[in-house]
N, C-alpha and C. Protein backbone atom coordinates (compact mmCIF):
# COMPACT_ATOMS: atom_id res chain seq x y z
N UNK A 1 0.85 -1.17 0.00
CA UNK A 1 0.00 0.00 0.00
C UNK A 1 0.90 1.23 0.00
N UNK A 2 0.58 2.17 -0.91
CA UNK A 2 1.39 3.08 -0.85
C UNK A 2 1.19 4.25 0.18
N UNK A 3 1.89 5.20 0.21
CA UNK A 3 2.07 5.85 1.52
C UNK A 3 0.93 6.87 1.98
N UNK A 4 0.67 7.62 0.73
CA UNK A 4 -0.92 8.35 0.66
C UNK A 4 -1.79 7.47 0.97
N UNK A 5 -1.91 6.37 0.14
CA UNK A 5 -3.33 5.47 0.46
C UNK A 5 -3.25 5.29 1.73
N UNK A 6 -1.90 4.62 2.36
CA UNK A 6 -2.03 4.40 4.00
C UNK A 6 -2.33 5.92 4.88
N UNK A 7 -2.02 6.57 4.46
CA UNK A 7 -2.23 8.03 5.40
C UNK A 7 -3.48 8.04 5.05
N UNK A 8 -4.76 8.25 3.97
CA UNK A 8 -5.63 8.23 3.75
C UNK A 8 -6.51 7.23 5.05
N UNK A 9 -6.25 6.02 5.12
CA UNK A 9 -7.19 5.32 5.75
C UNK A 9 -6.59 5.17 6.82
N UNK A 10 -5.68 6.11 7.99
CA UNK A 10 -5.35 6.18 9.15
C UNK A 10 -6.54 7.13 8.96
N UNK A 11 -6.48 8.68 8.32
CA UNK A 11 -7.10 9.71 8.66
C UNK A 11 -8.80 9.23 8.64
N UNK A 12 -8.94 8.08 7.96
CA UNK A 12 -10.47 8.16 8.13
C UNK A 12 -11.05 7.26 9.66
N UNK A 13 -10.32 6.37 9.67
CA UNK A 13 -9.99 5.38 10.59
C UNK A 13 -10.27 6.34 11.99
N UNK A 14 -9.05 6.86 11.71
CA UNK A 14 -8.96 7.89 13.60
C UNK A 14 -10.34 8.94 13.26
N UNK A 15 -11.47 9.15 12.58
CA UNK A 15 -12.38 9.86 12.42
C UNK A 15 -13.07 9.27 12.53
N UNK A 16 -12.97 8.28 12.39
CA UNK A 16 -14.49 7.09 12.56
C UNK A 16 -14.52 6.63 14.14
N UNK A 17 -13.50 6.21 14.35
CA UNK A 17 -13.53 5.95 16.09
C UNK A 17 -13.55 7.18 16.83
N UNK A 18 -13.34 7.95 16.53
CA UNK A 18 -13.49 9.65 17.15
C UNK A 18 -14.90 9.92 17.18
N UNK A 19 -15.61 9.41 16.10
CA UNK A 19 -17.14 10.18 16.00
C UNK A 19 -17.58 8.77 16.53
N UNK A 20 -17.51 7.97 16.53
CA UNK A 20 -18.12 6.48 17.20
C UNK A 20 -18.34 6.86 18.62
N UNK A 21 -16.74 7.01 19.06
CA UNK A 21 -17.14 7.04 20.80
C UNK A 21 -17.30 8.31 21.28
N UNK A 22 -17.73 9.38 20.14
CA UNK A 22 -17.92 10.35 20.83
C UNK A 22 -19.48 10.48 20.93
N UNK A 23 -20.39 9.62 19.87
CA UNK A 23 -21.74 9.20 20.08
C UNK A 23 -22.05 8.27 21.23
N UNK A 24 -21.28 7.11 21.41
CA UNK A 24 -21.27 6.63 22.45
C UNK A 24 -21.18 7.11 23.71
N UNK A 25 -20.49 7.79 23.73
CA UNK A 25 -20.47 9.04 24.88
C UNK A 25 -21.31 9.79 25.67
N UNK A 26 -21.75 10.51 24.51
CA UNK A 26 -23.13 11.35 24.27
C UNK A 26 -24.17 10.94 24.80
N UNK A 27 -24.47 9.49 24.07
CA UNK A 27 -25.50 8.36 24.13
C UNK A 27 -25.80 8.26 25.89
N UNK A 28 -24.36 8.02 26.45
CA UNK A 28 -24.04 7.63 28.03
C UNK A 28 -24.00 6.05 27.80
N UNK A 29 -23.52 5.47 26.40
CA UNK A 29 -23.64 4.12 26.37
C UNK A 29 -22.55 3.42 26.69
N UNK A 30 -21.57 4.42 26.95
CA UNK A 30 -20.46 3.81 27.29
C UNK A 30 -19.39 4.73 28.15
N UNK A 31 -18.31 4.52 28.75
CA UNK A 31 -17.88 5.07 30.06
C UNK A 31 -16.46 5.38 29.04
N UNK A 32 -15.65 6.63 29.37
CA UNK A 32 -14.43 7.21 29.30
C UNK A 32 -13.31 6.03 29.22
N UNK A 33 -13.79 5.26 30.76
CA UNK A 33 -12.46 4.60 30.99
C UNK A 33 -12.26 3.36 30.40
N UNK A 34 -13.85 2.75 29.52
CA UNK A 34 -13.98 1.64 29.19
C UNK A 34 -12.84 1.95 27.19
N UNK A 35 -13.66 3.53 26.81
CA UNK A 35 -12.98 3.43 25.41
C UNK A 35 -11.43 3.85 25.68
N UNK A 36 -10.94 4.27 26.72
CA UNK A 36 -9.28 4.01 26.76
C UNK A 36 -9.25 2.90 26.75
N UNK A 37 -9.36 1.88 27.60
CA UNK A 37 -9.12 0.70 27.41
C UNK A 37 -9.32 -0.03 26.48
N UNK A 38 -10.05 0.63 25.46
CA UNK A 38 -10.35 -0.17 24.31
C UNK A 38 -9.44 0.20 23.43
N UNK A 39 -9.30 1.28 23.43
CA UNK A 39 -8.13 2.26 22.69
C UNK A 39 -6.42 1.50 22.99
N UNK A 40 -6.35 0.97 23.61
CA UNK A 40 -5.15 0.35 24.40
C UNK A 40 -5.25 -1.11 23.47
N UNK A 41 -5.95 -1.70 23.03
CA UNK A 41 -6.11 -2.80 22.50
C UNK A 41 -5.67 -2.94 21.08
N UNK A 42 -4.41 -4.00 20.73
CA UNK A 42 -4.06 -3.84 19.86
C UNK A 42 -5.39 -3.89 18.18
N UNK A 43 -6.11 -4.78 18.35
CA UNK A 43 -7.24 -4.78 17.32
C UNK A 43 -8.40 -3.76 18.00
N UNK A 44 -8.43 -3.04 18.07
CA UNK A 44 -9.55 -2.43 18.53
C UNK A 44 -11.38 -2.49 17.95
N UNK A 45 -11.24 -3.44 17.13
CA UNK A 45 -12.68 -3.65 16.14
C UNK A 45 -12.97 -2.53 14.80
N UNK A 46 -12.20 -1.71 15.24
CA UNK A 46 -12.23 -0.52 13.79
C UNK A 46 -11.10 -0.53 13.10
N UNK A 47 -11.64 -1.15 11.63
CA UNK A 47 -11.18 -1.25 10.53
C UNK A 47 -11.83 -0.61 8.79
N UNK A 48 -10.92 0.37 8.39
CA UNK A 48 -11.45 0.67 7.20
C UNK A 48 -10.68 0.30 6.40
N UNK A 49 -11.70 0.13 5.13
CA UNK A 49 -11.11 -0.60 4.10
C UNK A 49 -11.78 0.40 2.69
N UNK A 50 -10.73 1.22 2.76
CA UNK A 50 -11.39 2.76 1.88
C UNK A 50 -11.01 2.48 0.42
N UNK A 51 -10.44 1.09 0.05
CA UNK A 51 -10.46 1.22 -1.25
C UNK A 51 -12.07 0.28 -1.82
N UNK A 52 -12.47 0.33 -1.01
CA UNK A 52 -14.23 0.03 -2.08
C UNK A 52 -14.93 1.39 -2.47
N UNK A 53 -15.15 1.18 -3.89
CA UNK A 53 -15.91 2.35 -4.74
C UNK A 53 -17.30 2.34 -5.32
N UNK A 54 -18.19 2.74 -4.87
CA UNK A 54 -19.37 2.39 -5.26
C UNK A 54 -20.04 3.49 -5.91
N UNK A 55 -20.37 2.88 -7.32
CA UNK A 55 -21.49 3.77 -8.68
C UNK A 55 -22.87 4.79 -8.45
N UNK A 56 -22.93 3.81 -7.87
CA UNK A 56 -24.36 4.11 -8.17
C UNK A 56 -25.12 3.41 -6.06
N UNK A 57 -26.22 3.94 -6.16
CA UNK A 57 -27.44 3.90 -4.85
C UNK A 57 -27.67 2.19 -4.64
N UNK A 58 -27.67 1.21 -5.65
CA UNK A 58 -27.52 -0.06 -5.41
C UNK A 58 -26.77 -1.03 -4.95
N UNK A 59 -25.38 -0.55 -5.65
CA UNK A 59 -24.00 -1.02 -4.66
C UNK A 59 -23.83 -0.12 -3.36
N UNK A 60 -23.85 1.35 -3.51
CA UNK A 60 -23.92 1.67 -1.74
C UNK A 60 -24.87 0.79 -1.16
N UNK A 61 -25.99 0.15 -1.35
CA UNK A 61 -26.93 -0.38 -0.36
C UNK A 61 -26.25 -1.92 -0.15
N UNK A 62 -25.81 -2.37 -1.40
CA UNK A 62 -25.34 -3.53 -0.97
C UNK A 62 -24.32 -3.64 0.14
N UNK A 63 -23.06 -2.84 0.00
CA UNK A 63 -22.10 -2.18 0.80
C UNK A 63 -22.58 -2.09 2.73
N UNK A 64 -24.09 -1.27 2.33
CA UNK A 64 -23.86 -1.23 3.46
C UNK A 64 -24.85 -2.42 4.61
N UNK A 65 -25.62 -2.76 3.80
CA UNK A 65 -26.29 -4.05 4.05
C UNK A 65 -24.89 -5.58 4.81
N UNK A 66 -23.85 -5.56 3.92
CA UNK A 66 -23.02 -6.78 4.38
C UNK A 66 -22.56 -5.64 5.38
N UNK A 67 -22.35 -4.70 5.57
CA UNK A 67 -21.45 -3.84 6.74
C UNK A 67 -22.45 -4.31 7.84
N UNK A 68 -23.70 -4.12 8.19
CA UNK A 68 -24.29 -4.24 9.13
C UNK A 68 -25.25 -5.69 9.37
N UNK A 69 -24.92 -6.78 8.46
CA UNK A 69 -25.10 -7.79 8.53
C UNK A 69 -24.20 -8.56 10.06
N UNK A 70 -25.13 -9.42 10.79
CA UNK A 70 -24.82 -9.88 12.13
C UNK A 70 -23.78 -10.98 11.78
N UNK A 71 -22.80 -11.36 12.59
CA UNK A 71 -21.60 -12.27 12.39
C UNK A 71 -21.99 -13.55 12.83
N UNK A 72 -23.45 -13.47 13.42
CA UNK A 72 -24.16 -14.94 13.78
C UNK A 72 -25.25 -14.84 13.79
N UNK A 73 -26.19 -15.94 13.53
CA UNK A 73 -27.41 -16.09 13.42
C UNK A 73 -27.87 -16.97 14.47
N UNK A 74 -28.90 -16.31 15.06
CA UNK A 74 -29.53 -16.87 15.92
C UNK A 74 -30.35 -18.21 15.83
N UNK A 75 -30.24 -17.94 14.31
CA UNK A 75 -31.22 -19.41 13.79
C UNK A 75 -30.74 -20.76 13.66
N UNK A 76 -29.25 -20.32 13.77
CA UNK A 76 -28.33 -21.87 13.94
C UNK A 76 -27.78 -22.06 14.88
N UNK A 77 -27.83 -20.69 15.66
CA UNK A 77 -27.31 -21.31 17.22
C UNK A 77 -27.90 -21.68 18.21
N UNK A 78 -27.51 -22.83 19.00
CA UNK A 78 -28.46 -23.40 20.14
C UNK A 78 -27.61 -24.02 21.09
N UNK A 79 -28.08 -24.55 21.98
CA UNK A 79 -27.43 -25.04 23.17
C UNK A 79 -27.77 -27.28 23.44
N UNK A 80 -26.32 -27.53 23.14
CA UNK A 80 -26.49 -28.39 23.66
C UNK A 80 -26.56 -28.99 25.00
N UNK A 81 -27.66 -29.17 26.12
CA UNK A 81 -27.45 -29.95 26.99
C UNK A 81 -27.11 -31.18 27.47
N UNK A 82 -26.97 -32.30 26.62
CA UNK A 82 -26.23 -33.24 27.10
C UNK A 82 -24.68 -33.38 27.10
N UNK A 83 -24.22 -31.95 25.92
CA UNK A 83 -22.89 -32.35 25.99
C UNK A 83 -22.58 -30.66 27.02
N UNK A 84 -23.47 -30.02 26.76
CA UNK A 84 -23.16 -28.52 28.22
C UNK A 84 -22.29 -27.90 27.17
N UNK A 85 -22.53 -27.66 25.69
CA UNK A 85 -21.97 -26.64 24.98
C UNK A 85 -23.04 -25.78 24.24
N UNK A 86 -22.72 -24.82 23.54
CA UNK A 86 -23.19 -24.04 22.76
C UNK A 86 -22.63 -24.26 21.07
N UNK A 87 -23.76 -24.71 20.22
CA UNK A 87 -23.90 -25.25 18.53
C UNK A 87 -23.86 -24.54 17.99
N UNK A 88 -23.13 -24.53 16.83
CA UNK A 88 -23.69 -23.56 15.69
C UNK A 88 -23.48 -24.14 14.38
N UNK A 89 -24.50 -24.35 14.08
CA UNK A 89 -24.59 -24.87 13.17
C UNK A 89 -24.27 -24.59 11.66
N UNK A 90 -23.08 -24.77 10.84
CA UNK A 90 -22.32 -24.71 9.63
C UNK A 90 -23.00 -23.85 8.32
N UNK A 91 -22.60 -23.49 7.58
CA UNK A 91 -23.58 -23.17 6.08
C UNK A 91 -23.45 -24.17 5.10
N UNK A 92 -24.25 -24.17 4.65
CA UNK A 92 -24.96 -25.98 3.94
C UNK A 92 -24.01 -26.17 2.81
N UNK A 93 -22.93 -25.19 2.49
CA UNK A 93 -21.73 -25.45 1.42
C UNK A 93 -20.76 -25.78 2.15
N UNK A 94 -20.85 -25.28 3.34
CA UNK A 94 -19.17 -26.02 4.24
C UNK A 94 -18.85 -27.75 4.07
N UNK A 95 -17.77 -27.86 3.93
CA UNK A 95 -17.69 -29.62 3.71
C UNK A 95 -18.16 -30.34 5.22
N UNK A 96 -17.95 -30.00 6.13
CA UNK A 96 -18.62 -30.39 7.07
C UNK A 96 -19.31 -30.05 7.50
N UNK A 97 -20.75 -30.04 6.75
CA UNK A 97 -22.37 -29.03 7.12
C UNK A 97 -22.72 -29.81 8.21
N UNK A 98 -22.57 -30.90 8.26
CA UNK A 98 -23.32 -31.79 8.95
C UNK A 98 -23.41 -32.09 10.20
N UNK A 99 -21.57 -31.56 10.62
CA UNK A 99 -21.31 -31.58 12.06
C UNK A 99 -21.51 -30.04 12.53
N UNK A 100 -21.66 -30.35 13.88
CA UNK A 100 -22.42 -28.49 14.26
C UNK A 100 -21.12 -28.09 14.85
N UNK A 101 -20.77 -26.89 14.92
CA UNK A 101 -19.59 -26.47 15.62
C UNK A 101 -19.43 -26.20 17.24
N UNK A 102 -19.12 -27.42 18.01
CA UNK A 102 -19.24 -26.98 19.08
C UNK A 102 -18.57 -26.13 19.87
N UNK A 103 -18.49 -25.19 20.70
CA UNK A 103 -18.39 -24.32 21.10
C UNK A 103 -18.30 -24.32 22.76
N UNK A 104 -17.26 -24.64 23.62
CA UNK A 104 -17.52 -24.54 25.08
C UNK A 104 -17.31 -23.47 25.72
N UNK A 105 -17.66 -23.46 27.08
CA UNK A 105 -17.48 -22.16 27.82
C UNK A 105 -15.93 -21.48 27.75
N UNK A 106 -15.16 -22.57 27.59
CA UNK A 106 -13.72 -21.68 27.52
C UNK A 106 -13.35 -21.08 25.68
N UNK A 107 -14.20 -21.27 25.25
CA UNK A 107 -14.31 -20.31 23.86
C UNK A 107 -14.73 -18.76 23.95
N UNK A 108 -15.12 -18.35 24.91
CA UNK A 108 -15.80 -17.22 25.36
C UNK A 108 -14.99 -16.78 26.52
């Protein structure tokens, strides 16, 4: 990546977490000492990826549709009690759809 492009998506990056927790803030949804500490964290969850370009009102929607798409579905996850884990169950193209992914308390 060249050196503009990288300065480019620091500057949007540190603007996006700036206006994030400063809504959060605002909100009272979250505490001072919790976003230092988050700020302290090497991955902090904010990541931009400023080289996507979008035409036209259809690709922005697509864009922002997978942006705010959930990282799990509630509809495949469940709880096993005889084995005392938490399932989640695969997408029907994975080679192993069949087995559910178990998941124990020391995953969390």
């Amino acid at each position: 990546m060249e050196v503009a492009a990288r300065e480019e998506k620091d500057f949007f990056n540190d603007n996006i977490i700036r206006e994030v927790f400063s809504l959060l803030l605002r909100e009272k949804l979250i505490g001072l000492s919790l976003v230092h500490k988050i700020l302290r964290w090497h991955h902090t969850g904010f990541n931009l990826h400023s080289q996507v370009r979008v035409r036209d009102k259809v690709q922005a929607c697509r864009v922002g549709k997978y942006m705010i798409r959930p990282l799990l579905s509630l509809k495949r996850l469940g709880f096993d009690e005889s084995e005392g884990c938490v399932c989640y169950l695969r997408f029907p193209s994975w080679p192993s759809a069949l087995l559910p992914l178990m998941l124990s308390s020391r995953n969390f």
